[in-house]
N, C-alpha and C. Protein backbone atom coordinates (compact mmCIF):
# COMPACT_ATOMS: atom_id res chain seq x y z
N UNK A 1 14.30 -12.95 9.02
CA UNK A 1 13.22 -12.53 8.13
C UNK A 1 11.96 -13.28 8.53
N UNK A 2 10.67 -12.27 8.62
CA UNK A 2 9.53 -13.47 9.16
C UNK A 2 8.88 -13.18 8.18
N UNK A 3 8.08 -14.59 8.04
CA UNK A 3 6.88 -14.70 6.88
C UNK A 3 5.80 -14.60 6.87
N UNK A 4 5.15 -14.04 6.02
CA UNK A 4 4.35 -13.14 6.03
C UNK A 4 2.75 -14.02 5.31
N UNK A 5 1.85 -14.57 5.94
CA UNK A 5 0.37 -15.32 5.44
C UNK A 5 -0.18 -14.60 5.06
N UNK A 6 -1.51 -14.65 4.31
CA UNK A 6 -2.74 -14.17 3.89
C UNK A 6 -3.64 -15.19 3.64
N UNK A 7 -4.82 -14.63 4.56
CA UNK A 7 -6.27 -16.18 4.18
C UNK A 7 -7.36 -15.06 4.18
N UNK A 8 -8.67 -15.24 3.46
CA UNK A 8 -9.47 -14.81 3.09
C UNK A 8 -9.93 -13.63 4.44
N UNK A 9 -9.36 -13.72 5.10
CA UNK A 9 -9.92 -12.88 6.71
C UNK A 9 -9.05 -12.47 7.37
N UNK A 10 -7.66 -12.74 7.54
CA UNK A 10 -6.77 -12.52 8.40
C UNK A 10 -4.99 -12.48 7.78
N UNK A 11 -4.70 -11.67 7.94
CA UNK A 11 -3.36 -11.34 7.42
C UNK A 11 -2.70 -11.35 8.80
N UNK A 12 -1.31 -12.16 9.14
CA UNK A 12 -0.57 -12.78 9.58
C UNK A 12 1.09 -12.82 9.70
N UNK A 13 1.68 -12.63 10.43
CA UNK A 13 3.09 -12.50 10.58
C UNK A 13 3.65 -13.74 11.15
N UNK A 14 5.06 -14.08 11.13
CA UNK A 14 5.53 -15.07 11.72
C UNK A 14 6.72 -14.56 11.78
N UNK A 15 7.66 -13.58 12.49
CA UNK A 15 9.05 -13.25 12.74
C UNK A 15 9.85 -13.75 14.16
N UNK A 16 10.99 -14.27 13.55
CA UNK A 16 11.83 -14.97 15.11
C UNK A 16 12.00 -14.00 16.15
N UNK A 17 11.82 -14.46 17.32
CA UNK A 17 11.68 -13.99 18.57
C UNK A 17 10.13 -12.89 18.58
N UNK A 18 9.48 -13.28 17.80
CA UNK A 18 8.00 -12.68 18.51
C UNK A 18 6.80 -13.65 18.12
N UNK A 19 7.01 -14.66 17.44
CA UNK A 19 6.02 -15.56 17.84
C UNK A 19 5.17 -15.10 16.35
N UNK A 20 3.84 -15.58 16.28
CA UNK A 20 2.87 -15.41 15.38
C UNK A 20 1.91 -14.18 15.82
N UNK A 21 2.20 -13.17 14.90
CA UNK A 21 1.06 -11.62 15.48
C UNK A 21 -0.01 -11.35 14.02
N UNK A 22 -1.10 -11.21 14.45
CA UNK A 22 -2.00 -10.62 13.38
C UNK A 22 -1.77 -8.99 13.19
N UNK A 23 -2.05 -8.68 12.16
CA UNK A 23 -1.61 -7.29 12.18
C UNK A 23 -3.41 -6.49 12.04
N UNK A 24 -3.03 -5.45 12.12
CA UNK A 24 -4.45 -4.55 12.08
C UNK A 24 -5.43 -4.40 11.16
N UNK A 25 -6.23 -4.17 11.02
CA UNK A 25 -6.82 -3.66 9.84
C UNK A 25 -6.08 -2.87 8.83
N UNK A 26 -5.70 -1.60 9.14
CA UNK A 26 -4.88 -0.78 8.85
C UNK A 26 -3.71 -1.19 8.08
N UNK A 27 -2.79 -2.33 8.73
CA UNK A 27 -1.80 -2.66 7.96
C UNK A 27 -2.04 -4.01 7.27
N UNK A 28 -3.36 -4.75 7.18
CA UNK A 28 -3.67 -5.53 6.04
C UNK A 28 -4.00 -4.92 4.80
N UNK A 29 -4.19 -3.76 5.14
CA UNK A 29 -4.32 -3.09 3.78
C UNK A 29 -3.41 -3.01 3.18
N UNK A 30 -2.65 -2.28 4.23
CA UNK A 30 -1.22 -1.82 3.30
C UNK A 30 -0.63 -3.03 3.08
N UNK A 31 -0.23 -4.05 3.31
CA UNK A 31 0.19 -5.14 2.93
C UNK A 31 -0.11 -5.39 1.43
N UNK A 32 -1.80 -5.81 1.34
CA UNK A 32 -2.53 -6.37 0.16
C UNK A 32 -2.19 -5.50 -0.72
N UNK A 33 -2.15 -3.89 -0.78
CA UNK A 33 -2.02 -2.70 -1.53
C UNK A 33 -0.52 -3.03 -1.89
N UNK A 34 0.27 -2.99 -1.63
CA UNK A 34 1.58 -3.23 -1.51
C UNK A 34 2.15 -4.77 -2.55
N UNK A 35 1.45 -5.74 -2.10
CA UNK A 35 1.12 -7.29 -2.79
C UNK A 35 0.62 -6.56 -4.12
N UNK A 36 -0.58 -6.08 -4.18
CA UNK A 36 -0.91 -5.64 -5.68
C UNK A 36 -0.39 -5.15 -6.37
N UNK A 37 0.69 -4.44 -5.95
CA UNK A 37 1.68 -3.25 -6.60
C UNK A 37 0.86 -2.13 -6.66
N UNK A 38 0.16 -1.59 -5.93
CA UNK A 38 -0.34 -0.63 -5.08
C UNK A 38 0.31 0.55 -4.60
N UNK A 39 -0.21 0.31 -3.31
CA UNK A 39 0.78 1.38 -2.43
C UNK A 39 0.59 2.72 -2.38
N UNK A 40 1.59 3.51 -2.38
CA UNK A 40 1.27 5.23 -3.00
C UNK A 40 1.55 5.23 -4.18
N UNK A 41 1.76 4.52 -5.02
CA UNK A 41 1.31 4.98 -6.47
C UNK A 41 0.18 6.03 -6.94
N UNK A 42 0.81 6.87 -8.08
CA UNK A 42 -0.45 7.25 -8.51
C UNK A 42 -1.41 6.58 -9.67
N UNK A 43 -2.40 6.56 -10.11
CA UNK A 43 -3.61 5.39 -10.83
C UNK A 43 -3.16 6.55 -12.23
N UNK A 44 -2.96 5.66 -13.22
CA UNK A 44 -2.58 5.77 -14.83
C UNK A 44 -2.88 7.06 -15.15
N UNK A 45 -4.40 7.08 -14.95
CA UNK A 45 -5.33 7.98 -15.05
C UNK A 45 -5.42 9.28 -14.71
N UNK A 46 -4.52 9.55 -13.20
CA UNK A 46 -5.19 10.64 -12.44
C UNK A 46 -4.42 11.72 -13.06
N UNK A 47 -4.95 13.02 -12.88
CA UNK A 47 -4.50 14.43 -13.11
C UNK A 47 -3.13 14.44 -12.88
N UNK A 48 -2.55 14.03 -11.78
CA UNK A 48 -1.50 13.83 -11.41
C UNK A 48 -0.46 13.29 -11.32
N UNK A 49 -0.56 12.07 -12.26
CA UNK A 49 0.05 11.33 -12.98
C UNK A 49 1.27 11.84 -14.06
N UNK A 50 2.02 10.97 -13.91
CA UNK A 50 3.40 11.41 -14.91
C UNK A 50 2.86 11.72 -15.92
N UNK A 51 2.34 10.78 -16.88
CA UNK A 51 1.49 11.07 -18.26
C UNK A 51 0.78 12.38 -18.07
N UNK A 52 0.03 12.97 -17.14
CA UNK A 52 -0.63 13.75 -17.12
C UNK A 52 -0.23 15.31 -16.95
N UNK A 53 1.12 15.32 -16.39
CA UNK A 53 1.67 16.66 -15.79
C UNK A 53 2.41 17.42 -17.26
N UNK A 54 2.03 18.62 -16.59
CA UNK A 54 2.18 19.91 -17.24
C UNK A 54 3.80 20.09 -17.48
N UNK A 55 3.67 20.13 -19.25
CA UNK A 55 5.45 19.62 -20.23
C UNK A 55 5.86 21.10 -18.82
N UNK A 56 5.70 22.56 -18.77
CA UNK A 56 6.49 23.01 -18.06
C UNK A 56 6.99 22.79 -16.66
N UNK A 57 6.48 21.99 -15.98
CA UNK A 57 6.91 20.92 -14.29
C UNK A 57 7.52 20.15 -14.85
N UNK A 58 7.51 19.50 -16.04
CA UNK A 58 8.36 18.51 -16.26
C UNK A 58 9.86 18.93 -16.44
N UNK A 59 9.78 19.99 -17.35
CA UNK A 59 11.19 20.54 -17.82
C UNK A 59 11.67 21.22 -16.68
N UNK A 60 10.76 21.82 -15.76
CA UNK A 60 11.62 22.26 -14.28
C UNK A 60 12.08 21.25 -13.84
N UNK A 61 11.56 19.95 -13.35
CA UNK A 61 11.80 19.01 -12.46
C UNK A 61 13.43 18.40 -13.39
N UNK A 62 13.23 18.11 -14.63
CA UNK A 62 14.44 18.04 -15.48
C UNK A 62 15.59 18.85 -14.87
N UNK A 63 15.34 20.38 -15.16
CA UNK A 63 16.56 21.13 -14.91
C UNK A 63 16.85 21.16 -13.45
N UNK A 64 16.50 21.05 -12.42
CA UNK A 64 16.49 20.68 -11.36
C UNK A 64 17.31 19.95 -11.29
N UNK A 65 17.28 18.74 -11.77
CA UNK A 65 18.07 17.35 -11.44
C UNK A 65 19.47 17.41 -11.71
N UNK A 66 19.96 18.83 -12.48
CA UNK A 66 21.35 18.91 -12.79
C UNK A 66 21.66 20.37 -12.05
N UNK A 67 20.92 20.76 -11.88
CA UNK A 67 21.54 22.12 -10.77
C UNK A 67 21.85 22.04 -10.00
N UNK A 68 23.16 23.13 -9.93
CA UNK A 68 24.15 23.37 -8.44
C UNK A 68 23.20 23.23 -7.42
N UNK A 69 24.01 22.48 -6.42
CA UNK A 69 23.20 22.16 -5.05
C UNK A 69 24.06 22.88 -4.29
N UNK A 70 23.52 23.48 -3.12
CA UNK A 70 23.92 23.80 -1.59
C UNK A 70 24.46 22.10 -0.51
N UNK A 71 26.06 22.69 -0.18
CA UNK A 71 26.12 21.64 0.33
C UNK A 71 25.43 21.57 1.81
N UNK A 72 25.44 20.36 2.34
CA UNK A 72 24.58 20.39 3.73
C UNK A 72 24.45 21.21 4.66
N UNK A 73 25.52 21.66 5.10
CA UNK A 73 26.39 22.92 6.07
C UNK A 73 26.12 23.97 5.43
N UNK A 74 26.22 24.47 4.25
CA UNK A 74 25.57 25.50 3.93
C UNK A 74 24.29 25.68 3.79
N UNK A 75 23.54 24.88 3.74
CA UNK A 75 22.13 24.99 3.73
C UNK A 75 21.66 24.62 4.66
N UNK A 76 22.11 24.32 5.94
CA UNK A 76 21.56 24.44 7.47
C UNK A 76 22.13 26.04 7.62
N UNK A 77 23.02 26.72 7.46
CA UNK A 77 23.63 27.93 7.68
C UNK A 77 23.07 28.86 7.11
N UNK A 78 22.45 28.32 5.89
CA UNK A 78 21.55 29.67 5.51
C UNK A 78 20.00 29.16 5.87
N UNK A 79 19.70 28.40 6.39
CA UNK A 79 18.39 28.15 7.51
C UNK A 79 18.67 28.98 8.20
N UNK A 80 19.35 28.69 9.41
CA UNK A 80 19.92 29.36 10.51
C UNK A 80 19.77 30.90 10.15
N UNK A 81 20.77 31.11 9.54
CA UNK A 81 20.73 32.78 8.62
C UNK A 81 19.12 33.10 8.76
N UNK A 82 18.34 32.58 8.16
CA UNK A 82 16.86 33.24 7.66
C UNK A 82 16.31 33.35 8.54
N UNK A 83 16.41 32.60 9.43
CA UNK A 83 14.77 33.24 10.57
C UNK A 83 15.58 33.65 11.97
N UNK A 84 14.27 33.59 12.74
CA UNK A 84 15.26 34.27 14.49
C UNK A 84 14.75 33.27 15.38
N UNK A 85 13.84 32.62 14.93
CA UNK A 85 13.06 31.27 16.06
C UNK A 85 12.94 30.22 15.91
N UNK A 86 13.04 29.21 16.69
CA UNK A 86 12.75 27.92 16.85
C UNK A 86 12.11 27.09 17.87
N UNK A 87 12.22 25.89 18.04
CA UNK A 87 11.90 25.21 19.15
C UNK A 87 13.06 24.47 19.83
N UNK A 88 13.46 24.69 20.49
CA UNK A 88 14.31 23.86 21.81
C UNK A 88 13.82 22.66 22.23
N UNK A 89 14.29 21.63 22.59
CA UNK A 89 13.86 20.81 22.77
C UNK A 89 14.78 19.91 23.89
N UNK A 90 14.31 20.39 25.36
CA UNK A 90 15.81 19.29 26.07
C UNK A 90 15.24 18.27 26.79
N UNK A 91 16.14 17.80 28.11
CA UNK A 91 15.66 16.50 28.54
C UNK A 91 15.02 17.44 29.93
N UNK A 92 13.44 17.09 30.63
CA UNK A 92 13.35 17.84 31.79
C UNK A 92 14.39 17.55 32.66
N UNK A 93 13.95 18.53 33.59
CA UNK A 93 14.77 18.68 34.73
C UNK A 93 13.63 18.95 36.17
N UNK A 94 12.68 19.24 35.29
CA UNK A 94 11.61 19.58 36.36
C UNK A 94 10.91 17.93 37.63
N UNK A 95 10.91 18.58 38.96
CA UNK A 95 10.04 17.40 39.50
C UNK A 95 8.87 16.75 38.89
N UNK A 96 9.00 15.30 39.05
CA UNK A 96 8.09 14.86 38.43
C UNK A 96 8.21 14.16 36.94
N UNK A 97 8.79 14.83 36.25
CA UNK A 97 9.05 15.49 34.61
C UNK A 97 10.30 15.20 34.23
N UNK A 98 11.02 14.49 35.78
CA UNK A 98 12.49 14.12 35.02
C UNK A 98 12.53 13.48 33.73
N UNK A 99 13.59 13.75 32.96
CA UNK A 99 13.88 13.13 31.89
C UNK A 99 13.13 12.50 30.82
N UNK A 100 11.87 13.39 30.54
CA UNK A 100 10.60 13.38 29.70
C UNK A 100 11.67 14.42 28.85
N UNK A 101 10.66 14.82 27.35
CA UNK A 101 11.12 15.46 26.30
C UNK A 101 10.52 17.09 26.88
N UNK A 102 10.87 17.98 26.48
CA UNK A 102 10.70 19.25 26.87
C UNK A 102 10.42 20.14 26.01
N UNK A 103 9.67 21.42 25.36
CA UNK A 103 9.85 21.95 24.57
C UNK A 103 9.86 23.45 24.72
N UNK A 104 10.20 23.94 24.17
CA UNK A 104 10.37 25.71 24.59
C UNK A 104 10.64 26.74 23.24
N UNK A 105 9.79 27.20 22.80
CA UNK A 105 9.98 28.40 21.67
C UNK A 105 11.12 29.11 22.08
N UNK A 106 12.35 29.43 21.46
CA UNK A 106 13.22 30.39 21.67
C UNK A 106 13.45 31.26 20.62
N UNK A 107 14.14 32.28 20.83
CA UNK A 107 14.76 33.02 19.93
C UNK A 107 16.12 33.30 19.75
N UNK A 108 16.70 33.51 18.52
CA UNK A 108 18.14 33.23 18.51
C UNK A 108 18.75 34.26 17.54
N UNK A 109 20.23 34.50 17.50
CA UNK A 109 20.84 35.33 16.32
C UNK A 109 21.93 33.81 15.69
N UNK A 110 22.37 34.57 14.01
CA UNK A 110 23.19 33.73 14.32
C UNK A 110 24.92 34.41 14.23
N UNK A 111 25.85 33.92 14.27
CA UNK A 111 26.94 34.55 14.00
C UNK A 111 27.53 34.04 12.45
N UNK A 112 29.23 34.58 12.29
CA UNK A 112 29.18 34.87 11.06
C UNK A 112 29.44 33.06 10.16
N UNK A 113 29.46 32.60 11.07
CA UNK A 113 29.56 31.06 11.21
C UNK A 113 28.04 30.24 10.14
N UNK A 114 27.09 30.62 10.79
CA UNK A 114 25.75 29.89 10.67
C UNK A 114 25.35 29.60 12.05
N UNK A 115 26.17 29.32 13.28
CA UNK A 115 25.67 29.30 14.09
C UNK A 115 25.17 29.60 15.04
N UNK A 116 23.85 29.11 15.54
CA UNK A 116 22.64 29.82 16.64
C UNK A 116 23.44 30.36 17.73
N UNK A 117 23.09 31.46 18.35
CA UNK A 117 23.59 31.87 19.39
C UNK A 117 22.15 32.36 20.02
N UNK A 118 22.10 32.02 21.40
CA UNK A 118 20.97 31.79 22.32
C UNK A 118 21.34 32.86 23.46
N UNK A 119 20.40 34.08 24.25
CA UNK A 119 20.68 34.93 25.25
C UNK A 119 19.22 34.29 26.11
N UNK A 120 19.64 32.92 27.29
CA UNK A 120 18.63 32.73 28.30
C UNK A 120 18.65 33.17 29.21
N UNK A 121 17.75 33.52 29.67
CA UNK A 121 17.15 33.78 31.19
C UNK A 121 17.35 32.52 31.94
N UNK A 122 17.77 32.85 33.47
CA UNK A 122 18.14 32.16 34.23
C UNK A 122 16.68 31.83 35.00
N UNK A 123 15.64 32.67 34.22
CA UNK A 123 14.49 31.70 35.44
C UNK A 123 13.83 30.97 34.54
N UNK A 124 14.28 30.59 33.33
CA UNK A 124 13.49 29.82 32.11
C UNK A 124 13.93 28.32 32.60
N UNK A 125 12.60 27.06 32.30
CA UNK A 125 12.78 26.45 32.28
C UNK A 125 13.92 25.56 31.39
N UNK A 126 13.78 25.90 29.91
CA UNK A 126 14.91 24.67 29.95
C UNK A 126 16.80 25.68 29.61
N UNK A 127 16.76 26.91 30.47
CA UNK A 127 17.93 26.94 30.93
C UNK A 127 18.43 25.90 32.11
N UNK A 128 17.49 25.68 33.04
CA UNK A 128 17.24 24.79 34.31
C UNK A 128 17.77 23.29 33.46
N UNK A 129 17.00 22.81 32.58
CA UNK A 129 17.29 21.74 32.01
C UNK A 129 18.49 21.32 31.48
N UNK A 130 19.18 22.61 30.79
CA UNK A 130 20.50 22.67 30.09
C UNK A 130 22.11 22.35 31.08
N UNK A 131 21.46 22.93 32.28
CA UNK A 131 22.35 22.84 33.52
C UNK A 131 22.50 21.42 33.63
N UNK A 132 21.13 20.74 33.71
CA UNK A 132 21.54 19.39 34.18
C UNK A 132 21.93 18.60 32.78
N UNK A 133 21.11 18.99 32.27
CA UNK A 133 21.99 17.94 30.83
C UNK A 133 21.94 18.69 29.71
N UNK A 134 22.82 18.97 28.85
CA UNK A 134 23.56 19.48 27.75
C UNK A 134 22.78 19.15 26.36
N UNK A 135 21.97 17.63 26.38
CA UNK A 135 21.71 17.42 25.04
C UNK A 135 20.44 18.35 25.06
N UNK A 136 20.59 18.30 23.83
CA UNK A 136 19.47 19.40 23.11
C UNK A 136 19.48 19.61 21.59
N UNK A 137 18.27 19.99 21.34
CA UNK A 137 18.03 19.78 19.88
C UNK A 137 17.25 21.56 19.46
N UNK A 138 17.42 22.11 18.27
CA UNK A 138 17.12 22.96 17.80
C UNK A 138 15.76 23.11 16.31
N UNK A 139 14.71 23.35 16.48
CA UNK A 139 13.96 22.33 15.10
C UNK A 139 13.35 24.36 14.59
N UNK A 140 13.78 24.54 13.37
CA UNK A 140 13.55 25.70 13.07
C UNK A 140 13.15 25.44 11.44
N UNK A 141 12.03 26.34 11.05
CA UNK A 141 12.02 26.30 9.88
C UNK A 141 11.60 27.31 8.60
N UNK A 142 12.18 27.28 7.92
CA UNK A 142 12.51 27.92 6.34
C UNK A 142 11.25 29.27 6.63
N UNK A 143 11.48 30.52 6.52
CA UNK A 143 10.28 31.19 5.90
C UNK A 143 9.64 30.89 5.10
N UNK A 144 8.06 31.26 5.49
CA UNK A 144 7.23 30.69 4.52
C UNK A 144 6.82 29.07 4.72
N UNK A 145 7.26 28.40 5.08
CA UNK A 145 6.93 27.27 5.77
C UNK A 145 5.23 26.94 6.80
N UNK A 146 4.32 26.66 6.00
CA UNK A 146 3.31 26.68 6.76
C UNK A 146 2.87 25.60 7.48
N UNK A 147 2.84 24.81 6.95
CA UNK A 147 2.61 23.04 7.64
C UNK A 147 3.45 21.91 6.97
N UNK A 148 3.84 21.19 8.14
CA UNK A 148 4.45 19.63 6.98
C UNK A 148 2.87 18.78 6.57
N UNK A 149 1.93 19.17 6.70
CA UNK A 149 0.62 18.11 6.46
C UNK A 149 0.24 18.98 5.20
């Protein structure tokens, strides 16, 4: 565990095996914010605040908390189920580009399983990639899904 200073100018680390590091601007904030009991809190006050939210979000967010859930596997399976595209993601294979991250829009069905089933072309790059190495990742998401920001 390293310990953590504060002096009127400079916020300070001390953790074993890295010696004494100042940290950024950026994360003296969050530190001090954090020290204050800060943080992402929301302020007493704001619109958005527990006190402040609308009794019907509340009583959803309530009934929520006791409703049947989808277990994991089923709710990647009915992902899968809903759309036809994603992103691929393997290790290159290309000169140069070995073993950098890769990415490739594909399209997919699924079977009666949940799972993706993929028809590549043999002159696509990360079919090329798949040959040489197997790992790979699939990142697809929910209809209606517009941004994580």
């Amino acid at each position: 565990v390293g310990a953590l200073s504060l002096t009127a100018s400079r916020l300070a680390f001390n953790a074993p095996g890295l010696g004494h590091r100042s940290l950024s601007s950026a994360s003296r904030r969050l530190v001090v914010r954090h020290a204050e009991g800060g943080g992402h809190g929301v302020p007493k006050g704001s619109a958005v605040s527990q006190e402040n939210m609308d009794p019907e979000i509340l009583a959803f967010r309530e009934h929520q908390k006791n409703a049947p859930r989808l277990s994991f596997a089923e709710e990647a399976r009915t992902l899968v189920d809903s759309t036809v595209s994603g992103v691929m993601s393997t290790i290159s294979s290309r000169p140069g580009l070995e073993g950098f991250p890769a990415g490739s829009v594909v399209f997919f069905a699924s079977d009666e399983q949940g799972r993706p089933i993929f028809s590549f072309s043999s002159m696509s790059g990360h079919t090329a990639d798949l040959k040489k190495n197997e790992k790979a990742s699939l990142t697809i998401m929910a209809p209606g899904f517009a941004s994580p920001a």
